[in-house]
Protein backbone atom coordinates (compact mmCIF):
# COMPACT_ATOMS: atom_id res chain seq x y z
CA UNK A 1 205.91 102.39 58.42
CA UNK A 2 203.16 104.65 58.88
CA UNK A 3 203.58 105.91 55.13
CA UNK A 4 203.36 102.55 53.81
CA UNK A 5 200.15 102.18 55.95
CA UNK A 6 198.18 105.19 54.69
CA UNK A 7 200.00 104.36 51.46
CA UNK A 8 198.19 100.91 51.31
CA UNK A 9 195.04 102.32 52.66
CA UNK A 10 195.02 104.70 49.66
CA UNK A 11 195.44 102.07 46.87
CA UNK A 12 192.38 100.13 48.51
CA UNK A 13 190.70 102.88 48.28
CA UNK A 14 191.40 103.69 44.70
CA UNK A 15 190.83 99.81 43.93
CA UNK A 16 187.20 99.93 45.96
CA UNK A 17 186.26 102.76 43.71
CA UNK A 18 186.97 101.07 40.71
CA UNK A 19 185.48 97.96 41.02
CA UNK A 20 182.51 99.82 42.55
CA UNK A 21 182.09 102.16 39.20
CA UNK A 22 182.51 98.85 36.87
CA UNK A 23 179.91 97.54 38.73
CA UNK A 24 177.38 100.13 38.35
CA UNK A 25 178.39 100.68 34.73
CA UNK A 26 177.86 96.99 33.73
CA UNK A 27 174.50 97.35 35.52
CA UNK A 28 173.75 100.33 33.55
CA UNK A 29 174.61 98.88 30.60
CA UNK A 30 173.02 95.35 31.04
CA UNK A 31 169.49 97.06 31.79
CA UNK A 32 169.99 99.56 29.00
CA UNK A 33 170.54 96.11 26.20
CA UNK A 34 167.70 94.89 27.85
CA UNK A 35 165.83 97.73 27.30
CA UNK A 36 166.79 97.65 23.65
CA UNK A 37 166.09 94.18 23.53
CA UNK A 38 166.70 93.28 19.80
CA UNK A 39 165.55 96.70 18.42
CA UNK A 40 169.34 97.40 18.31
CA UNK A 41 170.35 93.86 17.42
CA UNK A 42 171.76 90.96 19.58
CA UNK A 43 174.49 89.96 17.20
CA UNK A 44 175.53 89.96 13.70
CA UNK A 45 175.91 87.60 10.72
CA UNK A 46 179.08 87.02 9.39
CA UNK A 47 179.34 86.01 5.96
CA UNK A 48 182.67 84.71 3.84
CA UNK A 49 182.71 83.33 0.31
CA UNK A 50 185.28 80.21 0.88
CA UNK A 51 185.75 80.29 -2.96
CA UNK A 52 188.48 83.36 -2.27
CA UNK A 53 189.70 81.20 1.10
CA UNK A 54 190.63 78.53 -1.24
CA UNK A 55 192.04 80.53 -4.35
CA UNK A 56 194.17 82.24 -1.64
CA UNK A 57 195.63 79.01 -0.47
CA UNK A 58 196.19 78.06 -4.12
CA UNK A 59 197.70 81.03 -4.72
CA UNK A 60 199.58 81.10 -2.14
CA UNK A 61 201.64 78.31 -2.66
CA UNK A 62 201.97 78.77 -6.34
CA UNK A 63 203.79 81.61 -5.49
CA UNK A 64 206.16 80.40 -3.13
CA UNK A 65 207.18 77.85 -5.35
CA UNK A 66 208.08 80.64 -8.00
CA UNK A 67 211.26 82.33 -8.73
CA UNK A 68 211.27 85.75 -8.41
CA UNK A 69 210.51 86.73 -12.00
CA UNK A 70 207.82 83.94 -12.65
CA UNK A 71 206.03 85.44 -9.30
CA UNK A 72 206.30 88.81 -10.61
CA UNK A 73 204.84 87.53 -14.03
CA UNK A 74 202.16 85.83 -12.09
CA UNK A 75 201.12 88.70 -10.06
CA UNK A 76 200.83 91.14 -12.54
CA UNK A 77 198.76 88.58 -14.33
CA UNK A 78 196.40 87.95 -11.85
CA UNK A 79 196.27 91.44 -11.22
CA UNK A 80 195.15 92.23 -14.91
CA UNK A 81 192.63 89.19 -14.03
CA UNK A 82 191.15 90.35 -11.22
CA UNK A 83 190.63 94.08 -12.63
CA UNK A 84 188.78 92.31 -15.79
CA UNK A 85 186.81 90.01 -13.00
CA UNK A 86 185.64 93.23 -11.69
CA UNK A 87 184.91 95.05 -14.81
CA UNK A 88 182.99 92.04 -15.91
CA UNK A 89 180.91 92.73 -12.13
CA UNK A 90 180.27 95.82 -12.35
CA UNK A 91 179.04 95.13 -16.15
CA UNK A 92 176.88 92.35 -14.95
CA UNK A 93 175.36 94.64 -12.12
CA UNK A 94 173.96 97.58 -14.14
CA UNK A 95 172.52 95.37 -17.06
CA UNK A 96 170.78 93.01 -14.31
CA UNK A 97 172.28 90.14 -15.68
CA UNK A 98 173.26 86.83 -13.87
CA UNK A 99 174.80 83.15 -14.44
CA UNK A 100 171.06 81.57 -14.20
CA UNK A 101 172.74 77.97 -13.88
CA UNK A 102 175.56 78.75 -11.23
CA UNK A 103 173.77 78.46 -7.77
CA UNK A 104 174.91 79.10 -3.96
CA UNK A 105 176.37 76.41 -1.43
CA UNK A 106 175.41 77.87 1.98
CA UNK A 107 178.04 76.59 4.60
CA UNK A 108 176.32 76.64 8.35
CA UNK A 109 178.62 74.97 11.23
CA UNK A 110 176.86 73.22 14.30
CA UNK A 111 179.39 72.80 17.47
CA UNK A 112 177.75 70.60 20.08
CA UNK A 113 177.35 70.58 23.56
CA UNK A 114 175.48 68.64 26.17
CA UNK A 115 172.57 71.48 25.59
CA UNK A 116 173.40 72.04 22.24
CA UNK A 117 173.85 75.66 22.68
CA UNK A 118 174.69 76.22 19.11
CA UNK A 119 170.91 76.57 18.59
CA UNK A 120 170.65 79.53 18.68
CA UNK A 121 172.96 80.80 16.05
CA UNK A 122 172.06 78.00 13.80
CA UNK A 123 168.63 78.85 14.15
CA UNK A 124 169.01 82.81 12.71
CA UNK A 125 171.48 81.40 10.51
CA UNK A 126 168.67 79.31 9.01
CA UNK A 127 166.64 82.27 9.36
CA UNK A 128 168.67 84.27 7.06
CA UNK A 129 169.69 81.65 4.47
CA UNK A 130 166.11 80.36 4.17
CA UNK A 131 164.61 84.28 2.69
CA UNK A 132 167.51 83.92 0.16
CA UNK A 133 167.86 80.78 -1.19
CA UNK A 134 166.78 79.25 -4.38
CA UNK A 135 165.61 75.49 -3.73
CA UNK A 136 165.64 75.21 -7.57
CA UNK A 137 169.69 75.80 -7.74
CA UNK A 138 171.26 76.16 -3.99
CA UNK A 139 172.57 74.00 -1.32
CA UNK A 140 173.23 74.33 2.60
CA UNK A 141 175.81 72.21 3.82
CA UNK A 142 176.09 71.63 7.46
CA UNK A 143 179.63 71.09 9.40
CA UNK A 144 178.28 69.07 12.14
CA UNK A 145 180.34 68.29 15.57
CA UNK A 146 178.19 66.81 18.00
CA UNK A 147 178.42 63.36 20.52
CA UNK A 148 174.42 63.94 21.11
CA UNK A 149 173.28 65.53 24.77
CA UNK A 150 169.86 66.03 25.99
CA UNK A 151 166.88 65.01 24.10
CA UNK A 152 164.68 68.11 23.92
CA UNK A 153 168.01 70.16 23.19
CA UNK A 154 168.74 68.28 19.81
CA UNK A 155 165.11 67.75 18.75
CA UNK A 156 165.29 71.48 18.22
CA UNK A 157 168.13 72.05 16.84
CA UNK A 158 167.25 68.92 14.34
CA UNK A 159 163.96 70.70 14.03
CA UNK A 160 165.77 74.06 13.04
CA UNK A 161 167.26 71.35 9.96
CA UNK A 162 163.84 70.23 8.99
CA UNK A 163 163.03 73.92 8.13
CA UNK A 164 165.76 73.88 5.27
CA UNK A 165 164.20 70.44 4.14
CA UNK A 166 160.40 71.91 4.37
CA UNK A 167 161.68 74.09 2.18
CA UNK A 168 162.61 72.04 -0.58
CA UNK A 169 166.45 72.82 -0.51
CA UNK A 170 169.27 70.27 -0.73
CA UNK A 171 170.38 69.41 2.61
CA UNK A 172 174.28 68.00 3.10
CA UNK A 173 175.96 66.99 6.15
CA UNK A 174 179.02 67.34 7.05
CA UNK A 175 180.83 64.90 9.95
CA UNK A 176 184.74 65.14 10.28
CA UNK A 177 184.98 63.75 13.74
CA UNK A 178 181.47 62.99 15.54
CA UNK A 179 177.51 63.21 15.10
CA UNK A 180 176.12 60.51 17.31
CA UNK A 181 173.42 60.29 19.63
CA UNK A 182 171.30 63.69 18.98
CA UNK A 183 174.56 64.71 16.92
CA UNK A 184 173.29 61.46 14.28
CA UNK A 185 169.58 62.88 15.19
CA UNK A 186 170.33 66.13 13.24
CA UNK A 187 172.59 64.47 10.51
CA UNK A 188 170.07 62.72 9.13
CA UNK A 189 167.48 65.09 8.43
CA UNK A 190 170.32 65.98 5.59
CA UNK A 191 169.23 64.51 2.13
CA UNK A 192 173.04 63.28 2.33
CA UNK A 193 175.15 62.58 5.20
CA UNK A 194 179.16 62.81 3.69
CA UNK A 195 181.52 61.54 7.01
CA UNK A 196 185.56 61.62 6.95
CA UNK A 197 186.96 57.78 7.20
CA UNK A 198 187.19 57.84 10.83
CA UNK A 199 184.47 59.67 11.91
CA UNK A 200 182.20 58.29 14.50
CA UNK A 201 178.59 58.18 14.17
CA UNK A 202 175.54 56.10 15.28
CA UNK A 203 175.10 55.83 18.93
CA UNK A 204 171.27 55.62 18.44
CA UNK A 205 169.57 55.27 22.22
CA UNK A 206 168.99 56.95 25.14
CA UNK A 207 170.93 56.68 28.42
CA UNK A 208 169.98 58.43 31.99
CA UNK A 209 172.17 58.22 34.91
CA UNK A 210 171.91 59.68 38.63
CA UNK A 211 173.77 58.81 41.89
CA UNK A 212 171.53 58.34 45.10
CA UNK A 213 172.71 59.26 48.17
CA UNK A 214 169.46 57.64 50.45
CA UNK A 215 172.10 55.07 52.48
CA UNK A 216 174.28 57.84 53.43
CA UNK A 217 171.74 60.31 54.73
CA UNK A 218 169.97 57.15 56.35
CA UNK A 219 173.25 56.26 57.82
CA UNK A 220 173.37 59.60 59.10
CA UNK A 221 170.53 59.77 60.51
CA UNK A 222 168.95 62.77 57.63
CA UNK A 223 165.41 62.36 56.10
CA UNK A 224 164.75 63.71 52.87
CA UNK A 225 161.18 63.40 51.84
CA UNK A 226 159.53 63.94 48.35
CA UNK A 227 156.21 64.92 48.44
CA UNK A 228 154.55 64.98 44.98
CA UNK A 229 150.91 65.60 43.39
CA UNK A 230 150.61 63.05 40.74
CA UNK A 231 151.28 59.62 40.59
CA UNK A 232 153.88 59.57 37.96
CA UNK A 233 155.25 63.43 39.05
CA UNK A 234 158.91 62.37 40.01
CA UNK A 235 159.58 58.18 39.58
CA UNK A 236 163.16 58.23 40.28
CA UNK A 237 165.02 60.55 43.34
CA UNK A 238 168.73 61.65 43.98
CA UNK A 239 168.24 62.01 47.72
CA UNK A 240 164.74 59.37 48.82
CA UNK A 241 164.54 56.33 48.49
CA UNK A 242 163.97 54.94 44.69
CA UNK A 243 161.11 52.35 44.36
CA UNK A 244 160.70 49.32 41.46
CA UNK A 245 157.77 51.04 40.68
CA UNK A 246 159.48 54.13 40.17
CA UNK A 247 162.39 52.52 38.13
CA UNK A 248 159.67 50.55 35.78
CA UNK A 249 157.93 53.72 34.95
CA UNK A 250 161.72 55.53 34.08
CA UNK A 251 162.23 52.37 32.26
CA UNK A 252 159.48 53.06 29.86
CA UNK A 253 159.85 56.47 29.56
CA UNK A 254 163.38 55.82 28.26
CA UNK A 255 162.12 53.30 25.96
CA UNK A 256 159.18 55.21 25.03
CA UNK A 257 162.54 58.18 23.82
CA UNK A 258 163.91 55.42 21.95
CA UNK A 259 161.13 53.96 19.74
CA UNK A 260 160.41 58.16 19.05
CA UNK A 261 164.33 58.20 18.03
CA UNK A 262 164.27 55.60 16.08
CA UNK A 263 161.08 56.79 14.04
CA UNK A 264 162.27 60.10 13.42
CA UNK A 265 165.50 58.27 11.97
CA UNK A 266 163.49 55.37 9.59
CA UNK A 267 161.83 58.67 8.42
CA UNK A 268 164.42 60.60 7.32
CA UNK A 269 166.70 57.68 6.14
CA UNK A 270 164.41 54.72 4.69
CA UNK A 271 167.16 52.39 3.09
CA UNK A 272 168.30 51.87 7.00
CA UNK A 273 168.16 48.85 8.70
CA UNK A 274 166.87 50.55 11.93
CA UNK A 275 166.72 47.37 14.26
CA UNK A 276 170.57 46.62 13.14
CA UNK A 277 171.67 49.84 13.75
CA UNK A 278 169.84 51.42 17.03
CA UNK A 279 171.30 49.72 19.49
CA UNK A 280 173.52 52.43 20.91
CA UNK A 281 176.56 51.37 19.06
CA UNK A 282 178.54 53.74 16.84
CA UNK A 283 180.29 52.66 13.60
CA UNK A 284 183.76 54.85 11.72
CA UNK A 285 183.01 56.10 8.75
CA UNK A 286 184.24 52.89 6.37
CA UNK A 287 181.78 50.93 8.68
CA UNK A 288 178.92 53.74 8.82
CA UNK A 289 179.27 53.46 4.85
CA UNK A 290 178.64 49.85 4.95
CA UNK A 291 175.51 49.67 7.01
CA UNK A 292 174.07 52.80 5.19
CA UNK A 293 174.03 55.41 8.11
CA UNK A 294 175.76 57.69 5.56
CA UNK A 295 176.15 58.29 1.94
CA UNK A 296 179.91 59.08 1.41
CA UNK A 297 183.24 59.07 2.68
CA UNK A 298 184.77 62.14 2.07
CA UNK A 299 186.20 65.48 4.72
CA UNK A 300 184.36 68.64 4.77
CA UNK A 301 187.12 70.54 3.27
CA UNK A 302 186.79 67.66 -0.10
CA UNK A 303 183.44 68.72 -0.75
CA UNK A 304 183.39 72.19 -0.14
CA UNK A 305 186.49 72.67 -2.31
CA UNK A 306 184.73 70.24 -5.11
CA UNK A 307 181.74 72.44 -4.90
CA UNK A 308 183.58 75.53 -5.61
CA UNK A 309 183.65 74.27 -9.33
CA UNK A 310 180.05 74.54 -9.28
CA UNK A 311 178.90 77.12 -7.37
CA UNK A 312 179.74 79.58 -4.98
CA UNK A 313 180.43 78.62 -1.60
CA UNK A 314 178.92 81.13 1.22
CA UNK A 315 179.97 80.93 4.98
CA UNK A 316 177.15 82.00 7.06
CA UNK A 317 177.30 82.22 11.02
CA UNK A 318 175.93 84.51 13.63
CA UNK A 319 177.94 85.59 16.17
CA UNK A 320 176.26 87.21 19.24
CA UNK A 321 177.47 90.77 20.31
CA UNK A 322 178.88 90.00 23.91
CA UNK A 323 177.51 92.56 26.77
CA UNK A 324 179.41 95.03 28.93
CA UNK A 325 179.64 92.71 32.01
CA UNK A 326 180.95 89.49 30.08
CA UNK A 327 183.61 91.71 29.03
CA UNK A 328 184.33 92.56 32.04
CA UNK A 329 184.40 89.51 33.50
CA UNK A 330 181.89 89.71 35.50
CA UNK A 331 179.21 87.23 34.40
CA UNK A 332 180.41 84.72 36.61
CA UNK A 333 177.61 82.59 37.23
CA UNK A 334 177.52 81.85 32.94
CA UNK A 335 181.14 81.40 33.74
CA UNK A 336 180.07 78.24 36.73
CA UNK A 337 177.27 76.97 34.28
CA UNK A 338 179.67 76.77 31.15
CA UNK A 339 182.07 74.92 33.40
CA UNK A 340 179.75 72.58 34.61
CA UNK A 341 178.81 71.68 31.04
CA UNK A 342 182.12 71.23 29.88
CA UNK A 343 183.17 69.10 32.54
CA UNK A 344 180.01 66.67 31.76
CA UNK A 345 180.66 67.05 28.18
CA UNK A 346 184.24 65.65 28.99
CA UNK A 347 182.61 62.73 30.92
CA UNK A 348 180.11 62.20 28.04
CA UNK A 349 182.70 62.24 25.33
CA UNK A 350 184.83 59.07 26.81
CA UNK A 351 182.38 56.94 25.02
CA UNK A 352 184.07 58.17 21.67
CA UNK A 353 187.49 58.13 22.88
């Protein structure tokens, strides 16, 4: 008994010490990045031409439905292709010369959140495309996700889509399941908006929505005072008591959001019948087509594949480097926050289900 006990104290011991050193090292680390800031780089972009995704596919399944001897004949075919493909290159390279009418299709993807967190990325994706690209002969296409989220969250990121328009590129977005709300906000900057038959999109409005818990800490006997400089400094409360004075003024703020929405939309997409459609209803695809919130019904995957004929298709996305302690496991409190997103994201995202 006594050998399991000094045993057990041991292994605590050994456990204590470990944790303790991860700690410190993750510290280290952290304040060494920081240090570093982006000197040394935060992240990296990742680039993949989808023309070779989809000849693989193509491939691919040619060859399985081969017999043995027409796959071998195929191989060493498009082996012999593929070395002349190169030769042809490498020819091109050292003589300078280019296909002057075959442009680029820049493929950027947008995710959203509540906070639209995909900012970021999108923004030094943007970044990057933007001291590249040829507005005479390239494209970006945006693969856009979002059921909208908080208004100063999406007016960036729609912002960070009004760059590639300033610009004088061709702008074409993307919807295979959902851009409403602030998701619709950004998909209409696009100079074409192509949505998949069932997609949902619309939702043009504003919504706010807080509990108050004044009864129950009146019942039990709690005050909870505000105390504010400035008459207009906090109109509605979680905890005091909310006023109609307060309410009126919220009132008009959210309608005062609205009437900005729904001016940044008419701007960006003139043909639409803006008092029809921003109501806060949302339309599928077939039904989006119809009232003119988008262009064409067709997937992501249909265009990008179509545009292959034309040009080549680029994959661009930045991917931050993660740190030492998220590795780890140790940045916990990102951990809470994420969670706490996601679980208002879920409640958010019964509207669309």
């Amino acid at each position: 008994m006594e050998f399991l006990t000094e045993y057990g104290l041991f292994l605590a011991k050994i456990v204590t010490f470990v944790v303790a050193a991860l700690v410190v090292i993750s510290v280290i680390m952290s304040a060494a990045q920081k240090d570093r800031g982006d000197h040394e780089g935060e992240g990296e972009l990742k680039i993949r031409k989808l023309n070779e995704k989809y000849e693989k596919l193509r491939e691919t399944i040619q060859s399985r439905l081969m017999s043995d001897h027409q796959r071998k004949v195929f191989q060493k075919a498009r082996k012999k292709a593929q070395k002349a493909e190169k030769k042809a290159a490498k020819a091109a390279k050292n003589t300078d010369e280019q296909d002057e009418n075959r442009g680029r299709v820049y493929v950027l993807d947008f995710d959203g959140d509540i906070k639209a967190s995909d900012t970021d990325p999108l923004r030094r994706a943007i970044t990057a495309v933007l001291s590249i690209a040829d507005p005479e002969k390239d494209e970006v296409v945006i693969r856009l996700e979002s059921g909208g989220g908080l208004v100063h969250s999406y007016g960036l990121a729609a912002a960070q889509l009004d760059r590639i328009r300033s610009k004088g590129l061709r702008l074409t977005a993307c919807v295979d399941k959902v851009a409403a709300s602030g998701g619709y906000m950004m998909a209409c900057v696009a100079d074409r908006i192509v949505a998949s038959p069932f997609a949902i999109l619309g939702s043009i409005g504003v919504v706010a929505q807080l509990p108050n818990f004044h009864r129950f800490l009146k019942k039990n006997d709690v005050d909870f005072e505000v105390l504010t400089a400035g008459e207009h400094k906090r109109t509605m409360t979680i905890f005091g008591e909310n006023t109609d004075k307060g309410r009126q003024k919220f009132l008009e703020d959210l309608e005062d959001t609205h009437g900005l929405f729904k001016e940044y939309v008419s701007e960006r997409r003139p043909d639409l019948d803006i008092a029809a459609v921003a109501n806060g209803d949302i339309w599928f695809g077939k039904r989006a087509l119809e009232v003119k919130l988008i262009d064409e019904i067709k997937t992501s995957d249909e265009y990008l594949i179509e545009a292959c004929d034309r040009a080549d298709v680029v994959s661009v996305a930045y991917q931050r480097k993660r740190t030492l302690p998220e590795k780890l496991g140790l940045a916990t409190s990102s951990a809470l926050e994420h969670t706490v997103w996601k679980v208002l994201g879920a409640f958010r995202n019964q509207k669309f289900q």
